[in-house]
N, C-alpha and C. Protein backbone atom coordinates (compact mmCIF):
# COMPACT_ATOMS: atom_id res chain seq x y z
N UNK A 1 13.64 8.42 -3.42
CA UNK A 1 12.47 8.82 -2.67
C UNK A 1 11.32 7.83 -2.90
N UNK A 2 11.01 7.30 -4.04
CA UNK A 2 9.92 6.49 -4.57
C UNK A 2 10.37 5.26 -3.88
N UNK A 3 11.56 4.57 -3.94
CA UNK A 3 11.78 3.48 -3.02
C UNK A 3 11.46 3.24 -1.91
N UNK A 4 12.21 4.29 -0.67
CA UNK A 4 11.91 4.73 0.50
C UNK A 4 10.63 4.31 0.67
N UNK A 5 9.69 5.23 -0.01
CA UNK A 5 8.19 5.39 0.28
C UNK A 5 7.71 3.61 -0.08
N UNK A 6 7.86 3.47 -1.15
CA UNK A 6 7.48 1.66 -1.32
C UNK A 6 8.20 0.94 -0.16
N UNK A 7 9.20 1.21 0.18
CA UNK A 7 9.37 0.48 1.09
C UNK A 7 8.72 0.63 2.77
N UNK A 8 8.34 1.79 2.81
CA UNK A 8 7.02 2.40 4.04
C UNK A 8 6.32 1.35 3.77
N UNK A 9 5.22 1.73 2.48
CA UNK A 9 4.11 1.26 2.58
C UNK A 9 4.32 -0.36 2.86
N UNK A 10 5.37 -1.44 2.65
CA UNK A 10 5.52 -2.74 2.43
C UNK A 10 5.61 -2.96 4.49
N UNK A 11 5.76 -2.53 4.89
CA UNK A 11 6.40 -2.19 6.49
C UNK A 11 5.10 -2.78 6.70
N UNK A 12 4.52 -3.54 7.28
CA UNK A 12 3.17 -3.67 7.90
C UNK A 12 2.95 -3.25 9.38
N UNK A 13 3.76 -2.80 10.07
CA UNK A 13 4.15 -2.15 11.12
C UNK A 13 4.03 -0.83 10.86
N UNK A 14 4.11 0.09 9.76
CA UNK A 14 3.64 1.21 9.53
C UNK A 14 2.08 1.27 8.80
N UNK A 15 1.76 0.13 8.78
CA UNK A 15 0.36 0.46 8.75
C UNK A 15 -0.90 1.12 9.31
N UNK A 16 -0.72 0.92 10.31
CA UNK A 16 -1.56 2.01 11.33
C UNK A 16 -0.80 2.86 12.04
N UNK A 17 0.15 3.13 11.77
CA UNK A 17 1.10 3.90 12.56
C UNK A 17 -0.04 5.27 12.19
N UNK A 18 0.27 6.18 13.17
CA UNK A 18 -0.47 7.36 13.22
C UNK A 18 0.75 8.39 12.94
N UNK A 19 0.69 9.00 12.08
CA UNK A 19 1.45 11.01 11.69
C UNK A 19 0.75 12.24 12.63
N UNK A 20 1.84 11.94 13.64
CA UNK A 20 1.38 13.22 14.62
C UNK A 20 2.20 14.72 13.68
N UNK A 21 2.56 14.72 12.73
CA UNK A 21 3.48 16.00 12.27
C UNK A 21 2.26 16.28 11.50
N UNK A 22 1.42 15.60 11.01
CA UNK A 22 0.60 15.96 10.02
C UNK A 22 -0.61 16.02 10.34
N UNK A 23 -1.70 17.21 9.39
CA UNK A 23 -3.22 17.30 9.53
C UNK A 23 -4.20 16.43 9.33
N UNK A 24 -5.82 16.35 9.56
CA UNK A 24 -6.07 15.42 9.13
C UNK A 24 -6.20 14.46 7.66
N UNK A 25 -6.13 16.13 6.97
CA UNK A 25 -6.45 15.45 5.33
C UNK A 25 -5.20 14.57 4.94
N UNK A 26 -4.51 15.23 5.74
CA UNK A 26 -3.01 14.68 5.08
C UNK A 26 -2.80 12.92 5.20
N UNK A 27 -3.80 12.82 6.99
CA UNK A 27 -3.56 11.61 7.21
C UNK A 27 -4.20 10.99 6.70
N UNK A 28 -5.84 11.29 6.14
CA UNK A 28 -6.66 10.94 5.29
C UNK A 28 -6.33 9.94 4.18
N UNK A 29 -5.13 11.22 3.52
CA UNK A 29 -5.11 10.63 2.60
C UNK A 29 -3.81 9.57 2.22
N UNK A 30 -2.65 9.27 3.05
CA UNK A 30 -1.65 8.58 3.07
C UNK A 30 -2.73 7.15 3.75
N UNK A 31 -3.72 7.25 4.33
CA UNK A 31 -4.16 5.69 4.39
C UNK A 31 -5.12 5.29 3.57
N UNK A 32 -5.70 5.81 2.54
CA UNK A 32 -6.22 5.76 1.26
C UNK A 32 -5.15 5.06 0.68
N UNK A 33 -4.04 5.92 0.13
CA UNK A 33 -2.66 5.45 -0.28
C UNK A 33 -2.76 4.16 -0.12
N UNK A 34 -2.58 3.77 1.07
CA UNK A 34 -2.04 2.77 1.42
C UNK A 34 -3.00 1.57 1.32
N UNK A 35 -4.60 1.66 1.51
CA UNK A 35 -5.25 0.82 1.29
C UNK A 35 -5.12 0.76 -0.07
N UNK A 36 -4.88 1.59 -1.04
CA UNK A 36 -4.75 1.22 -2.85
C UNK A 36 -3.63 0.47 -2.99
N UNK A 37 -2.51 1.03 -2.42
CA UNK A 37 -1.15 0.34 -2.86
C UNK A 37 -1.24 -1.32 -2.41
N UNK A 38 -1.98 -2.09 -1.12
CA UNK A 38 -2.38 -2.75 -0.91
C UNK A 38 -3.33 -3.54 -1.88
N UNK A 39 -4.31 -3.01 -2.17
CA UNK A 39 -5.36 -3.49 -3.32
C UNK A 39 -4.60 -3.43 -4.27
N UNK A 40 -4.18 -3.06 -4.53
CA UNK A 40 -3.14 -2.84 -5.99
C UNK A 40 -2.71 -4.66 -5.87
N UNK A 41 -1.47 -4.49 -4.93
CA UNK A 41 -0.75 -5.82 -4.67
C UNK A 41 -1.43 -7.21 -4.81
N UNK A 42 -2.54 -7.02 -4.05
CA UNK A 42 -3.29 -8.09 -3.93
C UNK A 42 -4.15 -9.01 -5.81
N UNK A 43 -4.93 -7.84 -5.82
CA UNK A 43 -5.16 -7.62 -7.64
C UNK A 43 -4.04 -8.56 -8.80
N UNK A 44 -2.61 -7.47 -8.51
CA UNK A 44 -1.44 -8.11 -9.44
C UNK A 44 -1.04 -9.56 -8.51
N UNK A 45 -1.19 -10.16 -7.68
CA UNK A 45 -1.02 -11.11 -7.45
C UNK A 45 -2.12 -12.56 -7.68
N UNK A 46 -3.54 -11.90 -8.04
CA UNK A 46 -4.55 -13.10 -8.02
C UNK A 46 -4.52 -12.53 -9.94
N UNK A 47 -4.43 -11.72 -10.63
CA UNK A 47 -4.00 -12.08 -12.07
C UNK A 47 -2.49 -12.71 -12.31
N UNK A 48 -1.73 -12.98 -10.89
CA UNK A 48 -0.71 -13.43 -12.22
C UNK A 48 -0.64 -15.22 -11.51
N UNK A 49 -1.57 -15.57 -10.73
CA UNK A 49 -2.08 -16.79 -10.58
C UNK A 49 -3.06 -17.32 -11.09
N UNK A 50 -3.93 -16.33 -12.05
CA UNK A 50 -4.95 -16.51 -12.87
C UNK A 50 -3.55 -17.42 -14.13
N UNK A 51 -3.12 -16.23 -14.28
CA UNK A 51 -2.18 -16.72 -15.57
C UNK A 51 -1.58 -17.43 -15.57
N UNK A 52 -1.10 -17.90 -14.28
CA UNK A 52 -0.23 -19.29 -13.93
C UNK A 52 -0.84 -20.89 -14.05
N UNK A 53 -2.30 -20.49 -13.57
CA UNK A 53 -3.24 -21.52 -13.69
C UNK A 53 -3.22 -21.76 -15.27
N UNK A 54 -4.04 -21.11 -15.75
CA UNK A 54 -4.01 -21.09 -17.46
C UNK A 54 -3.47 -21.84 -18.70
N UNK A 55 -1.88 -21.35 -17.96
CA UNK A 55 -1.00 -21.38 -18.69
C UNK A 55 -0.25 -22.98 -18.92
């Protein structure tokens, strides 16, 4: 299930996709989700080029 879902969020084609099954909070909050899981990525990728530089 955790895969699946990582593999949603990696889809950039499901990025704005809209959830007609679901309310608004719901949708609220799966694109929160998704802007973190995003920021997340971005973050672990400019520290581990920090560290690459560095190193």
């Amino acid at each position: 299930m955790f895969f699946k879902k990582f593999l949603y969020y990696l889809n950039p084609l499901n990025l704005f996709k809209k959830d007609t099954d679901s309310g608004l909070n719901l949708r609220m909050m799966h694109g929160i989700n998704k802007i973190s899981f995003f920021a997340f990525l971005v973050c672990l990728a400019v520290m581990l080029y920090r560290w690459y530089v560095r190193s």
